[in-house]
Protein backbone atom coordinates (compact mmCIF):
# COMPACT_ATOMS: atom_id res chain seq x y z
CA UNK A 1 3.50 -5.75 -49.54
CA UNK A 2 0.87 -3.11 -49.84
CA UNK A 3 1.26 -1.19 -53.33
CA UNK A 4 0.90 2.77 -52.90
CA UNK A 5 -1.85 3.64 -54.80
CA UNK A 6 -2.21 7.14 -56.45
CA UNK A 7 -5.05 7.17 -58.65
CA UNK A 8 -5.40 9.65 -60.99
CA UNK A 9 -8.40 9.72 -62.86
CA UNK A 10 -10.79 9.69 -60.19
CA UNK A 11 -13.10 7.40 -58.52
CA UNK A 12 -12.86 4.63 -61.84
CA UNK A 13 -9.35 3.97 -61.04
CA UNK A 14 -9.90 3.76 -57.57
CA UNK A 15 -12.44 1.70 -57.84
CA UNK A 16 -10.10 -0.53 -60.15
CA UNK A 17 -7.17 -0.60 -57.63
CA UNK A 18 -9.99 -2.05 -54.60
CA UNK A 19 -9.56 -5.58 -55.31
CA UNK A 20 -5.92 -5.51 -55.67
CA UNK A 21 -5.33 -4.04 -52.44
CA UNK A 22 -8.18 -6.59 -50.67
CA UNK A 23 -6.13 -9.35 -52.05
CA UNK A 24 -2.55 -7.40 -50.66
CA UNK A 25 -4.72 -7.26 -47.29
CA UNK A 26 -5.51 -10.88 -47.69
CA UNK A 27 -1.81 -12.06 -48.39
CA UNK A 28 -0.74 -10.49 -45.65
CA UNK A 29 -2.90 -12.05 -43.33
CA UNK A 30 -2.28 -15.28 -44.28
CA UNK A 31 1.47 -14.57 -43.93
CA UNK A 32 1.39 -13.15 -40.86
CA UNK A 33 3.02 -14.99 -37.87
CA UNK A 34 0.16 -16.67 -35.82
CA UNK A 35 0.58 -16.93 -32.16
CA UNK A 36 1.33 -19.53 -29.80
CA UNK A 37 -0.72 -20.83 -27.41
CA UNK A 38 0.66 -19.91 -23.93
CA UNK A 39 3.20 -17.25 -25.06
CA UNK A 40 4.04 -14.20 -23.72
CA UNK A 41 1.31 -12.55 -26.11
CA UNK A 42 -1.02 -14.60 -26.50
CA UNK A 43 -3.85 -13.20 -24.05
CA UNK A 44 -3.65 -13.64 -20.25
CA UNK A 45 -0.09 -14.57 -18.68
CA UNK A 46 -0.50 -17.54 -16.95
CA UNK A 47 -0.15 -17.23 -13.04
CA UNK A 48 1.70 -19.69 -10.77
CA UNK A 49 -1.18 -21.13 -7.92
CA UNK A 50 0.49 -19.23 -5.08
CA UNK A 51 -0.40 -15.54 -6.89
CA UNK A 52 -3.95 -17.10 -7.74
CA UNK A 53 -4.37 -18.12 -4.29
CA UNK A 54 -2.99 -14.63 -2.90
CA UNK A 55 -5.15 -13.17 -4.91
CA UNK A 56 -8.87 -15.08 -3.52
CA UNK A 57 -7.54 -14.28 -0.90
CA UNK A 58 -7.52 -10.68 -1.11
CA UNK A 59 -10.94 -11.01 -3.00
CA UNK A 60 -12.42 -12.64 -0.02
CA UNK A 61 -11.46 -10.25 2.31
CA UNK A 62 -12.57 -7.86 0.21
CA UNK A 63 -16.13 -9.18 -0.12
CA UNK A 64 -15.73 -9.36 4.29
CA UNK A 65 -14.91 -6.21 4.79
CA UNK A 66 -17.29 -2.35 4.38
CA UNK A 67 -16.91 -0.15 1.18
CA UNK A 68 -16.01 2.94 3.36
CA UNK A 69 -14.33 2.80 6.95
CA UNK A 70 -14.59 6.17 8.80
CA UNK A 71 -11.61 5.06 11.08
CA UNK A 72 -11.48 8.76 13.19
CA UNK A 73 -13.66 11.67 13.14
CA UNK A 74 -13.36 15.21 15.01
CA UNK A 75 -13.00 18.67 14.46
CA UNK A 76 -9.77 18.60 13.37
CA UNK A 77 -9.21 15.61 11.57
CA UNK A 78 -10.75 13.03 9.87
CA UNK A 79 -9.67 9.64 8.94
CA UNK A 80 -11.05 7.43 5.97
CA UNK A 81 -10.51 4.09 4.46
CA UNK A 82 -11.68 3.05 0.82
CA UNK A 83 -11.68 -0.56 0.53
CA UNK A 84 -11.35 -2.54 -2.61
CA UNK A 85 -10.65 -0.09 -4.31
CA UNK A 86 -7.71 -0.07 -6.86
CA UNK A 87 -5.82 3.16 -7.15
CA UNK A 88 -3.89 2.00 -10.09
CA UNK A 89 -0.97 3.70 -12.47
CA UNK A 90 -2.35 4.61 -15.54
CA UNK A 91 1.12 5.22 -17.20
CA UNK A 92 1.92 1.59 -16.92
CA UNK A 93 -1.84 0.31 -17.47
CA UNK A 94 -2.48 -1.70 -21.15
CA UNK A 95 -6.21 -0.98 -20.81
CA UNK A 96 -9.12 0.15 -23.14
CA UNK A 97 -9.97 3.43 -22.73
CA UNK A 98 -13.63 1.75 -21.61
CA UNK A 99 -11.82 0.32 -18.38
CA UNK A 100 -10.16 3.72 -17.25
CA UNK A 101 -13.48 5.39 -17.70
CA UNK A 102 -15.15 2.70 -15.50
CA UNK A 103 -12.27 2.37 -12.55
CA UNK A 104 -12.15 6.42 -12.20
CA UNK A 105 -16.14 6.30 -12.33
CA UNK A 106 -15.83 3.59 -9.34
CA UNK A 107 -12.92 5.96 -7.61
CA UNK A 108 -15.42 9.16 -7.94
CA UNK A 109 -18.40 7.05 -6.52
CA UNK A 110 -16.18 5.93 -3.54
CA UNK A 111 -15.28 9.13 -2.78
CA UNK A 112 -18.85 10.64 -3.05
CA UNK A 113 -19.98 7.66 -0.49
CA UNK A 114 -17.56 8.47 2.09
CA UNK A 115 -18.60 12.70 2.08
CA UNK A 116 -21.56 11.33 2.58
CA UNK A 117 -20.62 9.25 5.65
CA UNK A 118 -18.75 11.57 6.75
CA UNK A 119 -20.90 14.65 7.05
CA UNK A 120 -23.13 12.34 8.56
CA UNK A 121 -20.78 11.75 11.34
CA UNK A 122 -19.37 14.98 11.62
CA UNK A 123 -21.29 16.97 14.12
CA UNK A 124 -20.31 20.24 12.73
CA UNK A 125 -19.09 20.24 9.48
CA UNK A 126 -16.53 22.78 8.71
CA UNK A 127 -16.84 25.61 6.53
CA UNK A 128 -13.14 26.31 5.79
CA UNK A 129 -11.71 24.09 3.55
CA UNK A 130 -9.23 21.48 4.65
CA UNK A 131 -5.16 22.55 5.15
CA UNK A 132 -3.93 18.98 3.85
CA UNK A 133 -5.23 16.18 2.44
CA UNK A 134 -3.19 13.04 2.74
CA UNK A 135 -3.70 10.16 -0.03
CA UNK A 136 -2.27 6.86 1.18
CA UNK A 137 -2.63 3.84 -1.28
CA UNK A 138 -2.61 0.67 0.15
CA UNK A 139 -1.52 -2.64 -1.86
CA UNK A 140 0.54 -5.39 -2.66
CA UNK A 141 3.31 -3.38 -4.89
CA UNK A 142 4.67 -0.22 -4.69
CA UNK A 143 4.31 2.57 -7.63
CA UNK A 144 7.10 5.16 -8.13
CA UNK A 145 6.27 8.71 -7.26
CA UNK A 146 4.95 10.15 -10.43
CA UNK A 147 2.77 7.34 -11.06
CA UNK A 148 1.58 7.63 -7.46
CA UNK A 149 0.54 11.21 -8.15
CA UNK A 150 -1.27 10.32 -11.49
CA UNK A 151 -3.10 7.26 -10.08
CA UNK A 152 -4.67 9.70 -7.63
CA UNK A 153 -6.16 12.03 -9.99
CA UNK A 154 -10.05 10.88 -9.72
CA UNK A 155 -9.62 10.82 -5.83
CA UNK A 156 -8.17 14.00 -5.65
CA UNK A 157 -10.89 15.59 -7.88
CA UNK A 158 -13.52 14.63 -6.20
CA UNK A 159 -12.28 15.44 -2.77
CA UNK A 160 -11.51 19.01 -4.29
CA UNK A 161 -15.54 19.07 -5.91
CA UNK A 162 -16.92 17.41 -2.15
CA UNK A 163 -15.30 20.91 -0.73
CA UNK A 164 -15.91 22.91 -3.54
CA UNK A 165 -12.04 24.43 -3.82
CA UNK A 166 -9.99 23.91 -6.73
CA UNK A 167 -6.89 21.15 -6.78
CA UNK A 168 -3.72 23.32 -8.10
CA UNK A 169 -1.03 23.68 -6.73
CA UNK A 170 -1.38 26.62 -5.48
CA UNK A 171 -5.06 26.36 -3.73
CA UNK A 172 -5.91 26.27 -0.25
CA UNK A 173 -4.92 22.89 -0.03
CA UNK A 174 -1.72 20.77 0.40
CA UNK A 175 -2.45 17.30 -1.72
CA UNK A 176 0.08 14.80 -0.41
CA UNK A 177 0.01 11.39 -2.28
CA UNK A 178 1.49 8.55 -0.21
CA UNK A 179 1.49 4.64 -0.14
CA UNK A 180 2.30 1.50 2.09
CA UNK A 181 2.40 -1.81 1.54
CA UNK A 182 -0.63 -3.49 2.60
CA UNK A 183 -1.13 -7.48 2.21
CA UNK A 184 -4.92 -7.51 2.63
CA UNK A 185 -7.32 -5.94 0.02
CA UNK A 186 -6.08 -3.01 -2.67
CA UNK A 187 -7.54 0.37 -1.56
CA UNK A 188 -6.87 4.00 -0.23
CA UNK A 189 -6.88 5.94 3.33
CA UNK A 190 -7.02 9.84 3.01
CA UNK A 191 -6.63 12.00 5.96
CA UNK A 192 -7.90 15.24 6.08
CA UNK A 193 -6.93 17.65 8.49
CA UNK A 194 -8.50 21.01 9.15
């Protein structure tokens, strides 16, 4: 309903043309469709009480269990658990650019925590970099492959900055992105072998 406005004599006939198009603006608005409460836009879906009760649950464990699991630790291999900490597709994702900025922020931190543990467990660390580094998201749903791979990108660049090579594809190291179904709470294993 908006008129295209060309004006032609400067800033006096745009400054004539304002109002009409506030009151097009307004028009519209007031004829625009308004939406109903509990549709399939209108904010939050609604979730049935057994996916609000699966999902305390997994909050609970959550809050149970350590931010960063060194499961195995040697010379040759180390093994590492994230937890609560969602490795999600950002392909799929309807989120502000606000919330991307803060989950890969929380991925980087978790990954910077667990270096940390680790070289304090290690007894030697090594000075070659790693051959592989397996990625293994654990959660409720599977994503496909390529979404896998892009969900991974904070992880992956931080492991690559922790050991200081770079993450192409044709580094020193083999990234391998993985996932498994996991009923308890959203996170990531990586296994790094030397």
């Amino acid at each position: 309903m908006t008129r295209a406005l060309r004006p032609a004599g400067g800033a006096a006939d745009l400054a004539s043309a304002l109002p009409v198009l506030r009151a097009d603006r307004a028009a519209a608005r007031a004829s625009a469709p308004v939406p109903v409460a509990g549709g399939a836009r209108a904010g939050k879906a609604r979730r049935s009480p057994r996916a609000k009760a699966a999902r305390a649950r997994r909050a609970a464990d959550a809050a149970r269990l350590p931010r960063v699991e060194l499961l195995f630790v040697s010379s040759a291999a180390a093994h590492i658990r994230l937890n609560d900490l969602p490795i999600a597709s950002e392909a799929n994702a309807r989120e502000s650019r606000f919330e991307v900025t803060d989950r890969k922020q929380a991925q980087r931190e978790r990954v910077k925590e667990a270096f940390k543990a680790l070289r304090e467990a290690a007894r030697v660390w090594p000075v070659a970099p790693p051959k592989s580094v397996l990625f293994v998201r654990l959660g409720p749903k599977e994503l496909d492959d390529d979404n896998l791979a892009g969900a991974f990108k904070a992880v992956r660049d931080q492991v690559a900055k922790e050991f200081g090579v770079t993450d192409a594809p044709g580094g020193p190291v083999k990234w391998v992105p993985a996932q498994r179904k996991h009923s308890g709470p959203v996170g990531c294993e990586l296994l790094i072998e030397w």
